[in-house]
PDB file of N, CA and C in Angstrom:
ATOM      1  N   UNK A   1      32.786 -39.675  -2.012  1.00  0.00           N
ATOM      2  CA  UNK A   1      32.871 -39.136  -0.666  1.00  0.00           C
ATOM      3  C   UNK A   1      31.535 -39.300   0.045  1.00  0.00           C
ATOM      4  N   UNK A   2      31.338 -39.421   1.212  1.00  0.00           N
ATOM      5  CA  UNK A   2      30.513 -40.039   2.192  1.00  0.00           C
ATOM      6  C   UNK A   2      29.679 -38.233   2.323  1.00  0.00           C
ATOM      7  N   UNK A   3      28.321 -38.725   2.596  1.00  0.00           N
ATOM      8  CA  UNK A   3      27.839 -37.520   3.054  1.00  0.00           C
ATOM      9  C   UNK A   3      27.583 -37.093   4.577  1.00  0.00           C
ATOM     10  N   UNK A   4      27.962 -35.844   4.624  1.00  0.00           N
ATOM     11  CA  UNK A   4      28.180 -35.601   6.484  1.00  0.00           C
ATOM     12  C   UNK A   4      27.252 -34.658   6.643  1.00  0.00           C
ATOM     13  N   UNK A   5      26.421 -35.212   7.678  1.00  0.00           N
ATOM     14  CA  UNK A   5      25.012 -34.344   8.749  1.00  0.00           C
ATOM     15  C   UNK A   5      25.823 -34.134   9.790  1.00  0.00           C
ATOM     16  N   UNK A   6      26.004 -32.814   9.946  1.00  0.00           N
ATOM     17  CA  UNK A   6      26.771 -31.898  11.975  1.00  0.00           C
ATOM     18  C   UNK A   6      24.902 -31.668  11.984  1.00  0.00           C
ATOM     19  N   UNK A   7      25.103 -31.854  13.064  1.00  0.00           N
ATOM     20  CA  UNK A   7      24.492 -31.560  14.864  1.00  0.00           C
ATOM     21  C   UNK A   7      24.844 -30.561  15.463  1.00  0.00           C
ATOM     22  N   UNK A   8      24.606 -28.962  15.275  1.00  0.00           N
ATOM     23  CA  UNK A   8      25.559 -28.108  16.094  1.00  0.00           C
ATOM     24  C   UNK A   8      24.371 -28.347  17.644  1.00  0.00           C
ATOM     25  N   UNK A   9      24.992 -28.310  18.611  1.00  0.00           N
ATOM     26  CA  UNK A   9      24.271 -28.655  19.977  1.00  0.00           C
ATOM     27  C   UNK A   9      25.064 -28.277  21.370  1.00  0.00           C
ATOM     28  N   UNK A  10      24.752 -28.305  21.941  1.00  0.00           N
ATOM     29  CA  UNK A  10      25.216 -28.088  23.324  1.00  0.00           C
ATOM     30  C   UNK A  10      25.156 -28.907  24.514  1.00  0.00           C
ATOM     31  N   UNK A  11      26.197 -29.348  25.804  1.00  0.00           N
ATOM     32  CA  UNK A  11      25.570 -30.335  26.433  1.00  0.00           C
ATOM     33  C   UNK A  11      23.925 -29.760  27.275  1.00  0.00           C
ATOM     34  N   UNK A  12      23.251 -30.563  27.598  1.00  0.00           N
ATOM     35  CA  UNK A  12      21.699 -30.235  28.576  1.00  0.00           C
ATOM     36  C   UNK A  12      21.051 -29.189  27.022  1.00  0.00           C
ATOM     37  N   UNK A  13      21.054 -29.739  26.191  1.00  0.00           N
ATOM     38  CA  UNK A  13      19.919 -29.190  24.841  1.00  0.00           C
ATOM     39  C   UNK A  13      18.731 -30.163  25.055  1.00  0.00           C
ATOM     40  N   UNK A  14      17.782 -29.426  25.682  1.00  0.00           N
ATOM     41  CA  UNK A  14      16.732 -30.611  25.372  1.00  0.00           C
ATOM     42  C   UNK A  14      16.013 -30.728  24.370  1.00  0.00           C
ATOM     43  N   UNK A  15      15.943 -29.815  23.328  1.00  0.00           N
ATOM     44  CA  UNK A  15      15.873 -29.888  21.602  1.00  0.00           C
ATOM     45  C   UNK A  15      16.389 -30.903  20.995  1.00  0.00           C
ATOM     46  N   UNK A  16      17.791 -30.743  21.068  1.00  0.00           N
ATOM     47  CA  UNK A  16      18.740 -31.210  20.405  1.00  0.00           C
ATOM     48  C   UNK A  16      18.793 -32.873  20.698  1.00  0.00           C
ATOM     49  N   UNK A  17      18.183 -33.306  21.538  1.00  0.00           N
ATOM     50  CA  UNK A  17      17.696 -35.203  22.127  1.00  0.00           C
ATOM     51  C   UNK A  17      17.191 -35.934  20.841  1.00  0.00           C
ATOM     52  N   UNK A  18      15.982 -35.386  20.705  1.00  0.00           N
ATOM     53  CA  UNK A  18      14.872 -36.124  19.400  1.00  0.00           C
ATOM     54  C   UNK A  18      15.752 -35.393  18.063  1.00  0.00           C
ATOM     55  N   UNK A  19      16.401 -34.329  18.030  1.00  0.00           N
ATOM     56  CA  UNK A  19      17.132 -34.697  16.538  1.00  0.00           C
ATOM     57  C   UNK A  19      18.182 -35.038  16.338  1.00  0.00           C
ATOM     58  N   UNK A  20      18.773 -35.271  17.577  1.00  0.00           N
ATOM     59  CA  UNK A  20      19.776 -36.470  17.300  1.00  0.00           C
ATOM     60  C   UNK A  20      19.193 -37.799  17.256  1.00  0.00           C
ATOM     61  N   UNK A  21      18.258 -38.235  17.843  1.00  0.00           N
ATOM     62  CA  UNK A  21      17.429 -39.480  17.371  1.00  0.00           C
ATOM     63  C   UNK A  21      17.258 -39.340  15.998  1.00  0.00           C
ATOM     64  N   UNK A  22      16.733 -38.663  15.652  1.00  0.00           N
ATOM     65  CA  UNK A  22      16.077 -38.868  14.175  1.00  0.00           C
ATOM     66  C   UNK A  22      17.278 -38.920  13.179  1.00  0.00           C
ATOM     67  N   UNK A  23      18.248 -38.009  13.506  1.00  0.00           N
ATOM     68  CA  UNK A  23      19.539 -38.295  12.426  1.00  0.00           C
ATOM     69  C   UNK A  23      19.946 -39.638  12.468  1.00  0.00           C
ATOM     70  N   UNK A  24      19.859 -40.077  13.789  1.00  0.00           N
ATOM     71  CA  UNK A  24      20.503 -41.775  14.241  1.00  0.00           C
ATOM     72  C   UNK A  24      19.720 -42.863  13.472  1.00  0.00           C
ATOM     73  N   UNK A  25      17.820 -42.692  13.554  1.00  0.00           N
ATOM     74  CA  UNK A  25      17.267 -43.675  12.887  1.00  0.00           C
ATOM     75  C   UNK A  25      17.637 -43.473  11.347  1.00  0.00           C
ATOM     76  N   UNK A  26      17.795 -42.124  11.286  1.00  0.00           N
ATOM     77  CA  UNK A  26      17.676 -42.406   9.316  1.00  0.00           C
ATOM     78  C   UNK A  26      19.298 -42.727   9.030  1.00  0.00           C
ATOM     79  N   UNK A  27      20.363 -42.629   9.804  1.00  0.00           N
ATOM     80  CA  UNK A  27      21.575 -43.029   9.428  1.00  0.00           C
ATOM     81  C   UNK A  27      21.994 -44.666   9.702  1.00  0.00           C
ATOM     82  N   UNK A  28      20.744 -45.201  10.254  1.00  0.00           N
ATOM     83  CA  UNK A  28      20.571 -46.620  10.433  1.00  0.00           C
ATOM     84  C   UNK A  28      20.193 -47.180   8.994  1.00  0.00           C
ATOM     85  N   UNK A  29      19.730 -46.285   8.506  1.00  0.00           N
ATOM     86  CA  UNK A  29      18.919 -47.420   7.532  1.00  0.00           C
ATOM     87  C   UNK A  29      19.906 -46.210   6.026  1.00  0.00           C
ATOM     88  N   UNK A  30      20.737 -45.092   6.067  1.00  0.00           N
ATOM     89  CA  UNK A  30      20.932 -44.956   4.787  1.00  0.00           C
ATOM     90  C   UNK A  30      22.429 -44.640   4.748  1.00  0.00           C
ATOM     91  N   UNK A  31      23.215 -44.631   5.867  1.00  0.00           N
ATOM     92  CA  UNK A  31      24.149 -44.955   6.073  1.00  0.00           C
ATOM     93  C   UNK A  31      25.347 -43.398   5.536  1.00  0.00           C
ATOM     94  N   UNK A  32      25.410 -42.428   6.855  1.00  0.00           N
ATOM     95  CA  UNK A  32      26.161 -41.151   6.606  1.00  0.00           C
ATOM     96  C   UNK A  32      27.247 -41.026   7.062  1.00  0.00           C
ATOM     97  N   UNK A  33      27.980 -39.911   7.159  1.00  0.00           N
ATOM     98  CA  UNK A  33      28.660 -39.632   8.352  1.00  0.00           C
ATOM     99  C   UNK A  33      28.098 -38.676   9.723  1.00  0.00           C
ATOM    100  N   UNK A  34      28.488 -38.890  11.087  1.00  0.00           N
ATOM    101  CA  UNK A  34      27.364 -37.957  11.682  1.00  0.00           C
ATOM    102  C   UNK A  34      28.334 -37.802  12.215  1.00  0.00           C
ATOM    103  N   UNK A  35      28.175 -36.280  12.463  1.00  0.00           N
ATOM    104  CA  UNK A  35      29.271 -35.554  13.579  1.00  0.00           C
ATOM    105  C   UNK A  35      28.251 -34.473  14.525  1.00  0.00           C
ATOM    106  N   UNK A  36      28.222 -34.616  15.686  1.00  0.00           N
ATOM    107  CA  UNK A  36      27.830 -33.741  16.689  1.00  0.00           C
ATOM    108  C   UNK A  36      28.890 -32.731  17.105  1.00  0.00           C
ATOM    109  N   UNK A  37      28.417 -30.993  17.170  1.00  0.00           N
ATOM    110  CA  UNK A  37      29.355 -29.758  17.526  1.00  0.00           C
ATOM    111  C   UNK A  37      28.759 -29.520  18.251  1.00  0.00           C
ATOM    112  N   UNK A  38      29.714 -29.756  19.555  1.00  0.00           N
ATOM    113  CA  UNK A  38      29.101 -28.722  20.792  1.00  0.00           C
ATOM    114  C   UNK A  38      29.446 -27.326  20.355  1.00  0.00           C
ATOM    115  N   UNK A  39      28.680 -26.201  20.603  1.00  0.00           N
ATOM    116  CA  UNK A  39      28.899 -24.798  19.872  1.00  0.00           C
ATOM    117  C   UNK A  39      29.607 -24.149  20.647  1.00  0.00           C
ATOM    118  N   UNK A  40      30.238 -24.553  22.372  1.00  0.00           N
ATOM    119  CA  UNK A  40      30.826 -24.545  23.305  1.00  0.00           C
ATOM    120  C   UNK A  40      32.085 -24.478  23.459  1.00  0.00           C
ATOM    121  N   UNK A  41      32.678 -25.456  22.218  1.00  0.00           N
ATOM    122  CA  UNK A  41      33.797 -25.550  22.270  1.00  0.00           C
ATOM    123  C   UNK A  41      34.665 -24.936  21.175  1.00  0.00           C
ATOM    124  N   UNK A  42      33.889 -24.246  20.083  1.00  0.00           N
ATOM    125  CA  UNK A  42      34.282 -23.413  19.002  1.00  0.00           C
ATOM    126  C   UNK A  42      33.473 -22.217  19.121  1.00  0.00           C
ATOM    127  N   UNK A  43      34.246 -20.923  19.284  1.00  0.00           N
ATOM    128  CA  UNK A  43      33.630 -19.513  19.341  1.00  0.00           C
ATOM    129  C   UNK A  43      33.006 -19.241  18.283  1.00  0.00           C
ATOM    130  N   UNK A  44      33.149 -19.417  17.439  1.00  0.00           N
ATOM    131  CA  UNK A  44      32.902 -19.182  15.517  1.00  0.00           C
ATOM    132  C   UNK A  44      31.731 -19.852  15.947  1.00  0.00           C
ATOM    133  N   UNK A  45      31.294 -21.296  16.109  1.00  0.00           N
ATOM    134  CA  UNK A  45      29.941 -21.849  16.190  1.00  0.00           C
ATOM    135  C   UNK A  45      29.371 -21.312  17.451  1.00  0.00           C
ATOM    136  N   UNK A  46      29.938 -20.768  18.489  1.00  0.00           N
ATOM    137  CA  UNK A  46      28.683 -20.023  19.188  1.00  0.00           C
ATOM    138  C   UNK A  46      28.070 -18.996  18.867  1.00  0.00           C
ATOM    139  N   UNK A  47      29.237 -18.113  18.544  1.00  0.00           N
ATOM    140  CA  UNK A  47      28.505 -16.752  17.885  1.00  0.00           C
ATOM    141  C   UNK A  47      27.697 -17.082  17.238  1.00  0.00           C
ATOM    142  N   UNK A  48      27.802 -17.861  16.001  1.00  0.00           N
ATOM    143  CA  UNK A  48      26.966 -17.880  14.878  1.00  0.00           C
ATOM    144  C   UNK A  48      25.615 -18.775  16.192  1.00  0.00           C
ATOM    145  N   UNK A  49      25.695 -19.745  16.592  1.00  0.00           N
ATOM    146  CA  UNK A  49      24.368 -20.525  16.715  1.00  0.00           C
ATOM    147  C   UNK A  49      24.021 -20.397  18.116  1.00  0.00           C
ATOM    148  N   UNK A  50      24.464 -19.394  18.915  1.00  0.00           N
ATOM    149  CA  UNK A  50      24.049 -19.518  20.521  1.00  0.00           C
ATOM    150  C   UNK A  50      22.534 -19.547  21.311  1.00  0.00           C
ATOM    151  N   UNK A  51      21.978 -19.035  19.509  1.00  0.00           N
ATOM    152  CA  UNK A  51      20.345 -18.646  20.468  1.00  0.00           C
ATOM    153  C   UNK A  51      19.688 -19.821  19.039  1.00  0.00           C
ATOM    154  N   UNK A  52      20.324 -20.823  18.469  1.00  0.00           N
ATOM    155  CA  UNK A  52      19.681 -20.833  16.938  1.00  0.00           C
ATOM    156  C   UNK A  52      20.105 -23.091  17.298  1.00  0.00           C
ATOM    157  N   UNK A  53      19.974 -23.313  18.669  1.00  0.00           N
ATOM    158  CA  UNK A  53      20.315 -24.595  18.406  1.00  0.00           C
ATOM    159  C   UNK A  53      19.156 -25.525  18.705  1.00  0.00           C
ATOM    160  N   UNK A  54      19.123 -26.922  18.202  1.00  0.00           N
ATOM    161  CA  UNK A  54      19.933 -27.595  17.322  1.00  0.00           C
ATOM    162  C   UNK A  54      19.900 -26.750  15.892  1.00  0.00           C
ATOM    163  N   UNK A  55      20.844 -27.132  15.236  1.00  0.00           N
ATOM    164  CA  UNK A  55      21.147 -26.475  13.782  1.00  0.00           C
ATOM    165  C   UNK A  55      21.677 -28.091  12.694  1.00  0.00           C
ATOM    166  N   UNK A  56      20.823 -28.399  11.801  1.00  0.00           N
ATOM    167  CA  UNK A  56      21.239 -29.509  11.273  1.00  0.00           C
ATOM    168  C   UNK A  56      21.722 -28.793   9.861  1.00  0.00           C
ATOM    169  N   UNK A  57      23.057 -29.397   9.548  1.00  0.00           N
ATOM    170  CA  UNK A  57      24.134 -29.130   8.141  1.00  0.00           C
ATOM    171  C   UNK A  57      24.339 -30.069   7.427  1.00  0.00           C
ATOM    172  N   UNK A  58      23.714 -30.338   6.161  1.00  0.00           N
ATOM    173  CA  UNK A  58      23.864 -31.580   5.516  1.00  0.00           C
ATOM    174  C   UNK A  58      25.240 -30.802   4.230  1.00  0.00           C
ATOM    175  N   UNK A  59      26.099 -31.643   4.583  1.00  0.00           N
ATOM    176  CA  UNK A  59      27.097 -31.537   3.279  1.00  0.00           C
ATOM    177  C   UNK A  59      27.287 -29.596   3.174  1.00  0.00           C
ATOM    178  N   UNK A  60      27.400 -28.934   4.193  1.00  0.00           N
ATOM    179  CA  UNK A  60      27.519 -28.013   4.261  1.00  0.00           C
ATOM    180  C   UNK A  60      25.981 -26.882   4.491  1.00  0.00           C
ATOM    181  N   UNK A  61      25.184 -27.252   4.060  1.00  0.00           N
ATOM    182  CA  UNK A  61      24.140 -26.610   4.052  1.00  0.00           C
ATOM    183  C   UNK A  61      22.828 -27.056   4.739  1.00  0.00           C
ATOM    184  N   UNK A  62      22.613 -25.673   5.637  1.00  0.00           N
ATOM    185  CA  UNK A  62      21.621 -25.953   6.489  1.00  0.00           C
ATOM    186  C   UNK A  62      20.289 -26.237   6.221  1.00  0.00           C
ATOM    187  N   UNK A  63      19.458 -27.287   6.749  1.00  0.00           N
ATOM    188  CA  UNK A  63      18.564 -28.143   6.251  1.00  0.00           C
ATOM    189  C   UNK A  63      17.986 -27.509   7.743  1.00  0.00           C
ATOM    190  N   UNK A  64      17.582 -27.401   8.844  1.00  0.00           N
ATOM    191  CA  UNK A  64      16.950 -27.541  10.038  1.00  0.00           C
ATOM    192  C   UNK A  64      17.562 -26.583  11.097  1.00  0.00           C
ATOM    193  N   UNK A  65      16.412 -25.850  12.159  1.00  0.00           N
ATOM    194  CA  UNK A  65      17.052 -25.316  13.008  1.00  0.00           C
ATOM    195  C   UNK A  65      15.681 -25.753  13.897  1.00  0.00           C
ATOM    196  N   UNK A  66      15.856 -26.017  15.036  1.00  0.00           N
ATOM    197  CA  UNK A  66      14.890 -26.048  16.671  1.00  0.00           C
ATOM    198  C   UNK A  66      14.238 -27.235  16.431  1.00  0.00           C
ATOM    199  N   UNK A  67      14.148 -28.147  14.997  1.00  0.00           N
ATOM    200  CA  UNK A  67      13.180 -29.674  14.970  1.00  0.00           C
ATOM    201  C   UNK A  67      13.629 -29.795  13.625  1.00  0.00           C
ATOM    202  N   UNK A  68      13.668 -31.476  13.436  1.00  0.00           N
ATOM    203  CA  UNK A  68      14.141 -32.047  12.060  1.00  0.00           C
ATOM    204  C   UNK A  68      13.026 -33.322  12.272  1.00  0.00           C
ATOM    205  N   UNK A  69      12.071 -33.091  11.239  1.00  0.00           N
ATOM    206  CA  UNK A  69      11.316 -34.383  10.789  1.00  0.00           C
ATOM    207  C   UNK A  69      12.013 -35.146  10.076  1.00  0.00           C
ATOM    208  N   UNK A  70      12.436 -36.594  10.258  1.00  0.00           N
ATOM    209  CA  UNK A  70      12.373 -37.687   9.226  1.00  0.00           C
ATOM    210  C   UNK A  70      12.322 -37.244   7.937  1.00  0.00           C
ATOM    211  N   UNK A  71      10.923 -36.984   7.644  1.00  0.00           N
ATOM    212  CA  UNK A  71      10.885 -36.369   5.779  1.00  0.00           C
ATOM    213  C   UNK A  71      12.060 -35.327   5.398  1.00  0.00           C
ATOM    214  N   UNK A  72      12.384 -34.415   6.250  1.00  0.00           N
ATOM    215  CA  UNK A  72      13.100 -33.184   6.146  1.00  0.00           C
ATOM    216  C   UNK A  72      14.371 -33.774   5.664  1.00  0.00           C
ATOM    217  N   UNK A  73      15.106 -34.121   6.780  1.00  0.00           N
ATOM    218  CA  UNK A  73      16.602 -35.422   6.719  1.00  0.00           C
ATOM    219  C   UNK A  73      16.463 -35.950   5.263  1.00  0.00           C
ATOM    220  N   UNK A  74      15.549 -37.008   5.079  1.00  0.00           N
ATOM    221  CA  UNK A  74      15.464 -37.667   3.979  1.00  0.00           C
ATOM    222  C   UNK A  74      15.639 -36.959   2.564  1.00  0.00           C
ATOM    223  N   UNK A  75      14.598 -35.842   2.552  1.00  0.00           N
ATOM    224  CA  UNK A  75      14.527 -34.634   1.331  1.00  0.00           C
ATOM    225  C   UNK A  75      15.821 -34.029   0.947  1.00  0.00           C
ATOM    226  N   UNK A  76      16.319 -33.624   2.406  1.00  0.00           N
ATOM    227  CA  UNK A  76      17.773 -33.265   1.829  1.00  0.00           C
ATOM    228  C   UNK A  76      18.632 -34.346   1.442  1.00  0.00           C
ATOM    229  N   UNK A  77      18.631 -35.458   1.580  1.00  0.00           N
ATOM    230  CA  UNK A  77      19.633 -36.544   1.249  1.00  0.00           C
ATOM    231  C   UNK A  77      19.611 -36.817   0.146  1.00  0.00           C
ATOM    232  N   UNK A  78      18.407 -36.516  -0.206  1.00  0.00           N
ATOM    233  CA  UNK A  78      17.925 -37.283  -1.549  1.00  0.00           C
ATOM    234  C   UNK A  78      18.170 -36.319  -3.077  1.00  0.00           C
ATOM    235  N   UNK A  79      18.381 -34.829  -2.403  1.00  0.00           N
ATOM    236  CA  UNK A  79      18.706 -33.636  -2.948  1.00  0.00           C
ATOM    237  C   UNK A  79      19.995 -33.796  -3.567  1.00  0.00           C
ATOM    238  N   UNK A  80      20.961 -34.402  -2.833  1.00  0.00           N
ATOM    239  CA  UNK A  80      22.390 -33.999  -2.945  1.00  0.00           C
ATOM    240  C   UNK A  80      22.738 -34.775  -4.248  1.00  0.00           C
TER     241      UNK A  80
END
């Protein structure tokens, strides 16, 4: 089974820009599944993340909240 990084985000996140870049460069070169959640459109993900976004979820478990370095992404990938 393929490993999946969510993006919980919102539209106009200006956080949420550069770590969706950074999920994009490292899924260029190691090849995931990427799914972006607007938290907008599921109540369950706003409650939980309304004041807490971007929120990065690798394979269920949260790796990142407000900035995701490269190393960070990678560390968890390499974890699983």
């Amino acid at each position: 089974m393929m490993t999946k990084v969510t993006l919980y985000s919102k539209p106009g996140c200006h956080l949420c820009e550069p770590v969706q870049d950074t999920i994009l460069a490292v899924q260029r070169e190691r090849g995931f599944e990427f799914l972006v959640r607007n938290i907008e459109e599921d109540a369950a993900d706003f409650e939980k993340y309304q004041h807490a976004i971007p929120v990065v979820v690798v394979d269920g478990r949260e790796i990142a909240r407000y900035k995701l370095s490269r190393r960070q992404l990678e560390a968890a990938l390499e974890s699983l």
